[in-house]
PDB file of N, CA and C in Angstrom:
ATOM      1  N   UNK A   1     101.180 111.966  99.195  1.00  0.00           N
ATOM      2  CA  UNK A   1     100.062 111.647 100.060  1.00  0.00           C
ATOM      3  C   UNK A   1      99.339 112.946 100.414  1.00  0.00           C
ATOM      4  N   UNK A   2      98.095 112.908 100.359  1.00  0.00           N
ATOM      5  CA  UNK A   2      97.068 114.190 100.651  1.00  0.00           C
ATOM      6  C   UNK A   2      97.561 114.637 102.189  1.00  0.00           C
ATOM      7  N   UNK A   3      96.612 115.534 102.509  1.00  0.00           N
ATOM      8  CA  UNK A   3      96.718 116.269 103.712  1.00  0.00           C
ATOM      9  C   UNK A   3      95.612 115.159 104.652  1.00  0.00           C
ATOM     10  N   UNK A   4      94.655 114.730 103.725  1.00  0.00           N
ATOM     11  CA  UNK A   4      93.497 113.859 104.182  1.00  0.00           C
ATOM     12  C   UNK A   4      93.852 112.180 104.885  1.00  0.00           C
ATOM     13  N   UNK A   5      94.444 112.061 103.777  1.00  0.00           N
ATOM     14  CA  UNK A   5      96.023 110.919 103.911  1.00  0.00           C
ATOM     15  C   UNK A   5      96.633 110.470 105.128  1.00  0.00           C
ATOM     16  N   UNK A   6      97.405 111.507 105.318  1.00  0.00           N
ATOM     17  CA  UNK A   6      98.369 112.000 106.081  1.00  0.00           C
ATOM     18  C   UNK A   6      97.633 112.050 107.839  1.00  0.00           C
ATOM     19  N   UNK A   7      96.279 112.658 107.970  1.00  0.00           N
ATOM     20  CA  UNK A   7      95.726 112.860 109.007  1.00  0.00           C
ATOM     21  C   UNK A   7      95.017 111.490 109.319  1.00  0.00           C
ATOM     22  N   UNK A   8      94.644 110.927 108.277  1.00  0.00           N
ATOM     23  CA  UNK A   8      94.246 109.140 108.540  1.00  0.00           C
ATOM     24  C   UNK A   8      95.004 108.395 109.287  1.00  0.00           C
ATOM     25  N   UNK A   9      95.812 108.531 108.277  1.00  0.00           N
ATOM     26  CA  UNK A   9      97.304 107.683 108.863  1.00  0.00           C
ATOM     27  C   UNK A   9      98.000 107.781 110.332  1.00  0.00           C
ATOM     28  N   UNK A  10      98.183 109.088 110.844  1.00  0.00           N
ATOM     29  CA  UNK A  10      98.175 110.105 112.237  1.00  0.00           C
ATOM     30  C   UNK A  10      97.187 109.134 113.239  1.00  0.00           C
ATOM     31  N   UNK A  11      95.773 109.339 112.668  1.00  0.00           N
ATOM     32  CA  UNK A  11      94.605 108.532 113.556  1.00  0.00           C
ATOM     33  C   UNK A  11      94.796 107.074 113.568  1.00  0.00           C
ATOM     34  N   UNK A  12      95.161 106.310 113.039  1.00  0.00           N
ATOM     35  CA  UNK A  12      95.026 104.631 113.042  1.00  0.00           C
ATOM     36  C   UNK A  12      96.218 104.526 113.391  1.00  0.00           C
ATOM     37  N   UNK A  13      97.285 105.280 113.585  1.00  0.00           N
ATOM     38  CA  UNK A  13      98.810 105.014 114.636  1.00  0.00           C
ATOM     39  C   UNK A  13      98.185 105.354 115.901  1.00  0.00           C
ATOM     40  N   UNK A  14      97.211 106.549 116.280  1.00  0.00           N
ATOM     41  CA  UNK A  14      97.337 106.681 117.458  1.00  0.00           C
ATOM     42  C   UNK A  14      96.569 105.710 118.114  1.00  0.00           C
ATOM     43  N   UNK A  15      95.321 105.420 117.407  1.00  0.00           N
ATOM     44  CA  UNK A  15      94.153 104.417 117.932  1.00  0.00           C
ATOM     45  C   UNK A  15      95.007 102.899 118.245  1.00  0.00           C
ATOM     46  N   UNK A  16      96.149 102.639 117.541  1.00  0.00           N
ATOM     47  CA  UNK A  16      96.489 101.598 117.416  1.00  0.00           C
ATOM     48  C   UNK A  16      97.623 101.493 119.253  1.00  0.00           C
ATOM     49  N   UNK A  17      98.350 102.775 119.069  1.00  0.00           N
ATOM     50  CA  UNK A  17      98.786 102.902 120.127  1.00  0.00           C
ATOM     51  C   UNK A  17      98.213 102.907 121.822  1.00  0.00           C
ATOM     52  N   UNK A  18      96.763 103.564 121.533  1.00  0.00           N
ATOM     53  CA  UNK A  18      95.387 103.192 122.658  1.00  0.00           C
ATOM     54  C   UNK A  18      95.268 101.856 122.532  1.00  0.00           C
ATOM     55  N   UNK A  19      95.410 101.412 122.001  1.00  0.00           N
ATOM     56  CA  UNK A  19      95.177  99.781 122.086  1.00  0.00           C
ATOM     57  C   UNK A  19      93.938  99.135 121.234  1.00  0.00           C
ATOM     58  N   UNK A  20      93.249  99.881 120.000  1.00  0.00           N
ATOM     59  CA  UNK A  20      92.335  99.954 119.397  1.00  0.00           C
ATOM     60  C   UNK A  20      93.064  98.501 118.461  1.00  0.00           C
ATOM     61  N   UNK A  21      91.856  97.550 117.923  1.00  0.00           N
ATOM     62  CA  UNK A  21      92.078  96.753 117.018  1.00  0.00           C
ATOM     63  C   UNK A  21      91.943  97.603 115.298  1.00  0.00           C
ATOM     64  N   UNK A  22      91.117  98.664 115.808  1.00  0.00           N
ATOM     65  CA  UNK A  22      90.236  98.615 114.320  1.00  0.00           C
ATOM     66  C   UNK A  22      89.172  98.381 113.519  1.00  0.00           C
ATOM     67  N   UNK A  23      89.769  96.966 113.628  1.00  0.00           N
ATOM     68  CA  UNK A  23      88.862  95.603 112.634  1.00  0.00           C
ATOM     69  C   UNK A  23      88.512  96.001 111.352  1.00  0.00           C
ATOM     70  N   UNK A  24      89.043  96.596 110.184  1.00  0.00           N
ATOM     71  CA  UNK A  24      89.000  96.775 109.102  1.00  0.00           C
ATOM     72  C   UNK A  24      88.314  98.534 108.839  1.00  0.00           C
ATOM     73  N   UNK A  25      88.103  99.323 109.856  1.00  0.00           N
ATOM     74  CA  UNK A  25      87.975 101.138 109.906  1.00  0.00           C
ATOM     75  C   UNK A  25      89.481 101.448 109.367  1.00  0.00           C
ATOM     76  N   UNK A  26      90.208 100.952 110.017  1.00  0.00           N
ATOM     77  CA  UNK A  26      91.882 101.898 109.383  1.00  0.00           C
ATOM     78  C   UNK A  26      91.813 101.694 107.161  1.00  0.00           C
ATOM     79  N   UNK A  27      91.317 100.324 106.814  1.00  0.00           N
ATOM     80  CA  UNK A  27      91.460 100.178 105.367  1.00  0.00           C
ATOM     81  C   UNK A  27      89.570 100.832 104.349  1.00  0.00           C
ATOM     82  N   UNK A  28      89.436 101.239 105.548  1.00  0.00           N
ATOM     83  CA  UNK A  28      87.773 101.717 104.822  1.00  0.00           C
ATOM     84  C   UNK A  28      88.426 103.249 104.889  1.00  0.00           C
ATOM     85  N   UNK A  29      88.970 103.806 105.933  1.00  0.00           N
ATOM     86  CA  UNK A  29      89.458 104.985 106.054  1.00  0.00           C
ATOM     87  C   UNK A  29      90.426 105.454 104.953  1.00  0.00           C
ATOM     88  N   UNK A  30      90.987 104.332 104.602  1.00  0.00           N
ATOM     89  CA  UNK A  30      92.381 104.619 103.748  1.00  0.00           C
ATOM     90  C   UNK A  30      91.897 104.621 102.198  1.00  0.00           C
ATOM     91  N   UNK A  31      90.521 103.691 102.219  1.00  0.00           N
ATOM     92  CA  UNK A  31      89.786 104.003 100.829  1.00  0.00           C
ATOM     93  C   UNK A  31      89.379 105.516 100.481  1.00  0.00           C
ATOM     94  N   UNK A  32      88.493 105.699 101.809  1.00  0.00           N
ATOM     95  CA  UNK A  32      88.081 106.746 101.556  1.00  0.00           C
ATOM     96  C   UNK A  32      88.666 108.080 101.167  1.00  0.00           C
ATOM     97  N   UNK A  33      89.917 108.353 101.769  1.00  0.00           N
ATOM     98  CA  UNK A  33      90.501 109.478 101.655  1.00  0.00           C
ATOM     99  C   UNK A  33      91.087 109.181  99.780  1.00  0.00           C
ATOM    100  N   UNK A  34      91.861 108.174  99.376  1.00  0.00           N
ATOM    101  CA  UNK A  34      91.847 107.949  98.029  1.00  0.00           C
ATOM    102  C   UNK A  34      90.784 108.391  97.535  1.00  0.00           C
ATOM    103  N   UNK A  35      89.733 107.807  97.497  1.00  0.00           N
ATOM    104  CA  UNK A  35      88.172 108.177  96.839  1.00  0.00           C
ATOM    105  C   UNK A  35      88.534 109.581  96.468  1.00  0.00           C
ATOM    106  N   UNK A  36      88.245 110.510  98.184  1.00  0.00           N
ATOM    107  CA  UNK A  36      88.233 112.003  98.254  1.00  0.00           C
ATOM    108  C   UNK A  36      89.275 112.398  97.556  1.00  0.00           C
ATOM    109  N   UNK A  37      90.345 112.129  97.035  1.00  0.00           N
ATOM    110  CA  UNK A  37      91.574 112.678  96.528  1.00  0.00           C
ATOM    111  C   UNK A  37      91.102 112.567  95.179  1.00  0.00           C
ATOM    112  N   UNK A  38      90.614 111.174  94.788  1.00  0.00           N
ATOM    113  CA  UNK A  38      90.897 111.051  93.426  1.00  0.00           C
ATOM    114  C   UNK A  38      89.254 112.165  92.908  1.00  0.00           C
ATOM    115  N   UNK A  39      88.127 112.547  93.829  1.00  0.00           N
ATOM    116  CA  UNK A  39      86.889 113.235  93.246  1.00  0.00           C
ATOM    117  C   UNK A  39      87.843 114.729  93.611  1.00  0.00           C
ATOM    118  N   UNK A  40      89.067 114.961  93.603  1.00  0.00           N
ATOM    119  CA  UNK A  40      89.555 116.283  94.294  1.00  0.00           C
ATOM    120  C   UNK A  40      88.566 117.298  95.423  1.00  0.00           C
ATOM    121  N   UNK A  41      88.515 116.306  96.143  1.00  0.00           N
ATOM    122  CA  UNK A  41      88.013 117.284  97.006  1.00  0.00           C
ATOM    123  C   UNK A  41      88.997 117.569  98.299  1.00  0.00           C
ATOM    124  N   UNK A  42      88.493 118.816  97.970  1.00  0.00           N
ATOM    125  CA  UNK A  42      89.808 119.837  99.635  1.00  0.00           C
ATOM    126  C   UNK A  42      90.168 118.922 101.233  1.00  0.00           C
ATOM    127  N   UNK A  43      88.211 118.852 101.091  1.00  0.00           N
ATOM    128  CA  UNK A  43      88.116 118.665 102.650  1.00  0.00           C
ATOM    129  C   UNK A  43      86.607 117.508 102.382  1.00  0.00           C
ATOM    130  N   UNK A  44      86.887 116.791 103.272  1.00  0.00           N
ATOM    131  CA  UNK A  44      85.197 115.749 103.864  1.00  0.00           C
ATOM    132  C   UNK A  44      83.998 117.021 103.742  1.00  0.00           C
ATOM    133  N   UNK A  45      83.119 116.430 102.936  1.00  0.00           N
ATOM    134  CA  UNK A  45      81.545 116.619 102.472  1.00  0.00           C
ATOM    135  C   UNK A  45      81.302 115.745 102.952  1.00  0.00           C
ATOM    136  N   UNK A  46      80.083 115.986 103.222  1.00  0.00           N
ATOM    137  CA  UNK A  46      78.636 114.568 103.235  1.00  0.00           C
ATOM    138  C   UNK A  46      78.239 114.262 101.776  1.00  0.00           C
ATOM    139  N   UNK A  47      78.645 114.947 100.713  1.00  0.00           N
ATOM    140  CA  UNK A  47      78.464 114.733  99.747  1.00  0.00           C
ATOM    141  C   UNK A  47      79.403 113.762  98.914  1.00  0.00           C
ATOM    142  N   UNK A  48      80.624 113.878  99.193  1.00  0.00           N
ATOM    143  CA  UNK A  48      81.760 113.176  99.002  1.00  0.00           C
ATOM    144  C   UNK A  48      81.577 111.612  99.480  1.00  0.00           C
ATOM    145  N   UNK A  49      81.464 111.907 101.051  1.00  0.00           N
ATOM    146  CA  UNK A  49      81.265 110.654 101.503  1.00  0.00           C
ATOM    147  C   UNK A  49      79.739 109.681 101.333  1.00  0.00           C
ATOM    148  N   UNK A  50      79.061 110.386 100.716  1.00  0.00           N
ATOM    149  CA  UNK A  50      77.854 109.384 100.194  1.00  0.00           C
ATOM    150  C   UNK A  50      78.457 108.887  98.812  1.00  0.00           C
ATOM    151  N   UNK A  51      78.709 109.531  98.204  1.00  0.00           N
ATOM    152  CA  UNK A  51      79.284 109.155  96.934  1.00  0.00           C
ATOM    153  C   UNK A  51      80.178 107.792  97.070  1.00  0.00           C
ATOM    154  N   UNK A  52      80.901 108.002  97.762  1.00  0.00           N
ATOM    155  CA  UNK A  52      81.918 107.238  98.645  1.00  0.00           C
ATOM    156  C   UNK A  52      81.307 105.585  99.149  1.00  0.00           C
ATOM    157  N   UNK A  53      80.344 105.810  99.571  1.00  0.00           N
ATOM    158  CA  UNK A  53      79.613 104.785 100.699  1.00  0.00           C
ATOM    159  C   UNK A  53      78.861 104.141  99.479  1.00  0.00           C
ATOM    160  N   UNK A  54      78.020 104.886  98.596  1.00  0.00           N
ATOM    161  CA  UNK A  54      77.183 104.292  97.923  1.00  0.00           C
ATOM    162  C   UNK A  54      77.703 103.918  96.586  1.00  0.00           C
ATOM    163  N   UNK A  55      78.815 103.539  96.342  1.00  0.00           N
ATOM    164  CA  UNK A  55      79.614 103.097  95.540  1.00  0.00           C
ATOM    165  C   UNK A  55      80.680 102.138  95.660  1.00  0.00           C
ATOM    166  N   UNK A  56      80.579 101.399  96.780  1.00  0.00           N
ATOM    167  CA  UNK A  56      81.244 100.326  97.388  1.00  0.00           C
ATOM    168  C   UNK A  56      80.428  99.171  98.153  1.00  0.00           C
ATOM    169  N   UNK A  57      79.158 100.230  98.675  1.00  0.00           N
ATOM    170  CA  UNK A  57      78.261  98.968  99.589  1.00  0.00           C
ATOM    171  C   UNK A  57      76.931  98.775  99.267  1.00  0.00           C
ATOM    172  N   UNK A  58      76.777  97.597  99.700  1.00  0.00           N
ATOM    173  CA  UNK A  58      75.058  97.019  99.565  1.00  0.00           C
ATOM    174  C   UNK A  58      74.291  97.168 100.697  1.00  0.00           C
ATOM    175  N   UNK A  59      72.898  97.486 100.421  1.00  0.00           N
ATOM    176  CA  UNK A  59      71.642  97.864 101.344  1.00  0.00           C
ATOM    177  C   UNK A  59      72.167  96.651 102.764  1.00  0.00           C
ATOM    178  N   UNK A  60      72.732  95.539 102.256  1.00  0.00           N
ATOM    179  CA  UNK A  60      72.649  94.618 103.449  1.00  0.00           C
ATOM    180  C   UNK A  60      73.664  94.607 103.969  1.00  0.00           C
ATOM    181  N   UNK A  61      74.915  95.171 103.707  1.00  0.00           N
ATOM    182  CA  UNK A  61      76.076  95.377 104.546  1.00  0.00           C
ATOM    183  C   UNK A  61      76.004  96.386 105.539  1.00  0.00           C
ATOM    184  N   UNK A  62      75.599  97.638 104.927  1.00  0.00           N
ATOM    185  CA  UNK A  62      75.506  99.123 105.974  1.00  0.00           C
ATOM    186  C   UNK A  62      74.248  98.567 106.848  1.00  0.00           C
ATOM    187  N   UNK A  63      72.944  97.508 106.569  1.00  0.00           N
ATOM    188  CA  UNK A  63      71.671  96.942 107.748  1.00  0.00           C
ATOM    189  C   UNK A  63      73.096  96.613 108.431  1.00  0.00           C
ATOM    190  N   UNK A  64      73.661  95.549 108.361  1.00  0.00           N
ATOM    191  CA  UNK A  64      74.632  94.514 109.076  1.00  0.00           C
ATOM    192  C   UNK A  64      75.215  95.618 110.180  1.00  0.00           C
ATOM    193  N   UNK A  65      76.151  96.403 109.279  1.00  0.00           N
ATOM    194  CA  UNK A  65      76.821  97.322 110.026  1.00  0.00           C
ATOM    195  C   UNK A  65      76.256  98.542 111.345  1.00  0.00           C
ATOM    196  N   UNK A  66      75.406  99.025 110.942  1.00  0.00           N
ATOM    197  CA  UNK A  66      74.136  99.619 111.441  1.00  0.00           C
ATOM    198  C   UNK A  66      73.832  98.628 112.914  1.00  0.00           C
ATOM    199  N   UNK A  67      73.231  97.587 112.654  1.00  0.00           N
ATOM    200  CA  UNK A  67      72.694  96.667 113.939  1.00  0.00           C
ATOM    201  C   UNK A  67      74.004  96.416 114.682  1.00  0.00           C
ATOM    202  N   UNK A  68      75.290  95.875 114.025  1.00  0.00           N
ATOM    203  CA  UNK A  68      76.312  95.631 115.190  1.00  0.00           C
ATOM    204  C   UNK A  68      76.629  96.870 116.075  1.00  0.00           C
ATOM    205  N   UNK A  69      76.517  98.064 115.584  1.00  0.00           N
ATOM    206  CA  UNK A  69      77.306  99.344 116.153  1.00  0.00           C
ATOM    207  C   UNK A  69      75.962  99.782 117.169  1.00  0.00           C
ATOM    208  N   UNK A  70      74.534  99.617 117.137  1.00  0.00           N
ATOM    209  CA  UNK A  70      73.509 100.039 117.261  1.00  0.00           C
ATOM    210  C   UNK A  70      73.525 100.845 118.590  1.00  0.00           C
ATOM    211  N   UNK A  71      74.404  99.934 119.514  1.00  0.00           N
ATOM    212  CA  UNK A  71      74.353 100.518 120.720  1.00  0.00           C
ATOM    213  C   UNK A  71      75.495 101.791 121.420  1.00  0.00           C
ATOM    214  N   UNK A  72      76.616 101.726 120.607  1.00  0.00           N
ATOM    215  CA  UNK A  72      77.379 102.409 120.429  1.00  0.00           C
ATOM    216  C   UNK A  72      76.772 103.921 119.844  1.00  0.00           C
ATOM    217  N   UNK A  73      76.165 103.864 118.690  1.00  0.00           N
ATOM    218  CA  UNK A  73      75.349 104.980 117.877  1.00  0.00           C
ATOM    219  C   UNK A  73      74.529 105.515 119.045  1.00  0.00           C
ATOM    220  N   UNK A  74      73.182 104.639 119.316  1.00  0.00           N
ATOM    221  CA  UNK A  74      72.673 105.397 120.487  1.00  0.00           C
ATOM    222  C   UNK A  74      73.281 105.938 121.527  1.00  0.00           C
ATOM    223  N   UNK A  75      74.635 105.270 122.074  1.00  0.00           N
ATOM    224  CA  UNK A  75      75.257 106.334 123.099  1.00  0.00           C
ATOM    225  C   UNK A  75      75.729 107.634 122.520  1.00  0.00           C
ATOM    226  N   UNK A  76      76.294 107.542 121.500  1.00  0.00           N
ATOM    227  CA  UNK A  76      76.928 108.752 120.737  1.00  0.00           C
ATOM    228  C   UNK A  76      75.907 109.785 120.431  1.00  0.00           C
ATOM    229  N   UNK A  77      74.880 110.130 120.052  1.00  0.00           N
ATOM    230  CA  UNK A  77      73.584 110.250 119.832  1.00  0.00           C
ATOM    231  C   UNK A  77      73.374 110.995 120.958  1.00  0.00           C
ATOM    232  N   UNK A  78      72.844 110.244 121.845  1.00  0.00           N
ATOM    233  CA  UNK A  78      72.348 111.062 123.603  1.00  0.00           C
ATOM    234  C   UNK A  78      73.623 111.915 123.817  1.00  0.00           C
ATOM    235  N   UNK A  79      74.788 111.195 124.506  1.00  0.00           N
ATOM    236  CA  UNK A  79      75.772 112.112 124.518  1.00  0.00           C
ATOM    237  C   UNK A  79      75.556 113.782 123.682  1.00  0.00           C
ATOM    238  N   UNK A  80      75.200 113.691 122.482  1.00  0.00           N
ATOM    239  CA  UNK A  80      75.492 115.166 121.969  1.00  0.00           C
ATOM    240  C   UNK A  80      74.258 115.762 121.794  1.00  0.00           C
ATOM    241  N   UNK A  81      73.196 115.063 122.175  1.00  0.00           N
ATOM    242  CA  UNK A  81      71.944 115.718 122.555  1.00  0.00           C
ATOM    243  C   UNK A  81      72.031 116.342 124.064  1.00  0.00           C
ATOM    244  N   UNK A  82      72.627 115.466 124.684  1.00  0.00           N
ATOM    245  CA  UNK A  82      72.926 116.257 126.113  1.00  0.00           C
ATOM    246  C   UNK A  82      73.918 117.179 125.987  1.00  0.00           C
ATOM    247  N   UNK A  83      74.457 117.493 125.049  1.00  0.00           N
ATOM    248  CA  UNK A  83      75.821 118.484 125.270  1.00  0.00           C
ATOM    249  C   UNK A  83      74.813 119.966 124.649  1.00  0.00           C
ATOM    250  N   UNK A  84      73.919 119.287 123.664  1.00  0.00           N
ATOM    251  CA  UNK A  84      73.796 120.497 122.881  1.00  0.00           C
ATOM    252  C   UNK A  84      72.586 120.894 123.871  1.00  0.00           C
ATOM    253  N   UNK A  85      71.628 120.464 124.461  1.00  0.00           N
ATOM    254  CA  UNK A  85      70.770 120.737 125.895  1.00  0.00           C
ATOM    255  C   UNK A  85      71.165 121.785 126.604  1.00  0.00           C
ATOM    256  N   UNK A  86      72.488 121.357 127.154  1.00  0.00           N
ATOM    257  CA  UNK A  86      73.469 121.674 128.223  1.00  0.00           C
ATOM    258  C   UNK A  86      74.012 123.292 127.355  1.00  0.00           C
ATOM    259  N   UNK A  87      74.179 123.399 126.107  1.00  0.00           N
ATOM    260  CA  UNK A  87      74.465 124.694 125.843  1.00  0.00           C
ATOM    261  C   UNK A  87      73.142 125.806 125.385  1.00  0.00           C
ATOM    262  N   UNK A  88      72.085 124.555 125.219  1.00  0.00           N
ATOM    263  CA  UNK A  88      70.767 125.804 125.305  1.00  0.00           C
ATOM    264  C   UNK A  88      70.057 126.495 126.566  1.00  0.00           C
ATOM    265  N   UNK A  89      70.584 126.017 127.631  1.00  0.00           N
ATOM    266  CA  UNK A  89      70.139 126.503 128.832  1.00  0.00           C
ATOM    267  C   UNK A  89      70.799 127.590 129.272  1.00  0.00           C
TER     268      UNK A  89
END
């Protein structure tokens, strides 16, 4: 098992232990790091992971996915616009 693997696996025990469902992130996660293993890559690219994304999904799954999370994203979003604010002052 990778190092990539290994640190997945680490995260979806602990999330699971917070009391996290998931809902199918722990087996998209577990693709992905395969993916990354099998293109040998060291460490997560954005390059990797497009490769990744755009080789498994359709324009109307990531819309789908996109609108359910929408509000979640925008908090995440502000949050680190305010952090990075907060360190330009």
């Amino acid at each position: 098992m990778s190092e990539l693997s290994n640190a997945i696996e680490e995260y979806v025990a602990l999330c699971r232990r917070l009391g996290s469902k998931l809902r199918g992130v722990d087996s998209a996660l577990r693709h992905f790091a395969a993916f990354a293993e099998q293109e040998g890559a060291g460490h997560v690219t954005v390059e990797v992971a497009l490769r990744w994304a755009q080789q498994t999904t359709s324009a109307r799954w990531w819309e789908k996915t996109v609108r359910s999370h929408q509000d979640r994203i925008t908090r995440e979003m502000e949050r680190v616009v305010d952090d990075v604010r907060r360190k330009l002052e």
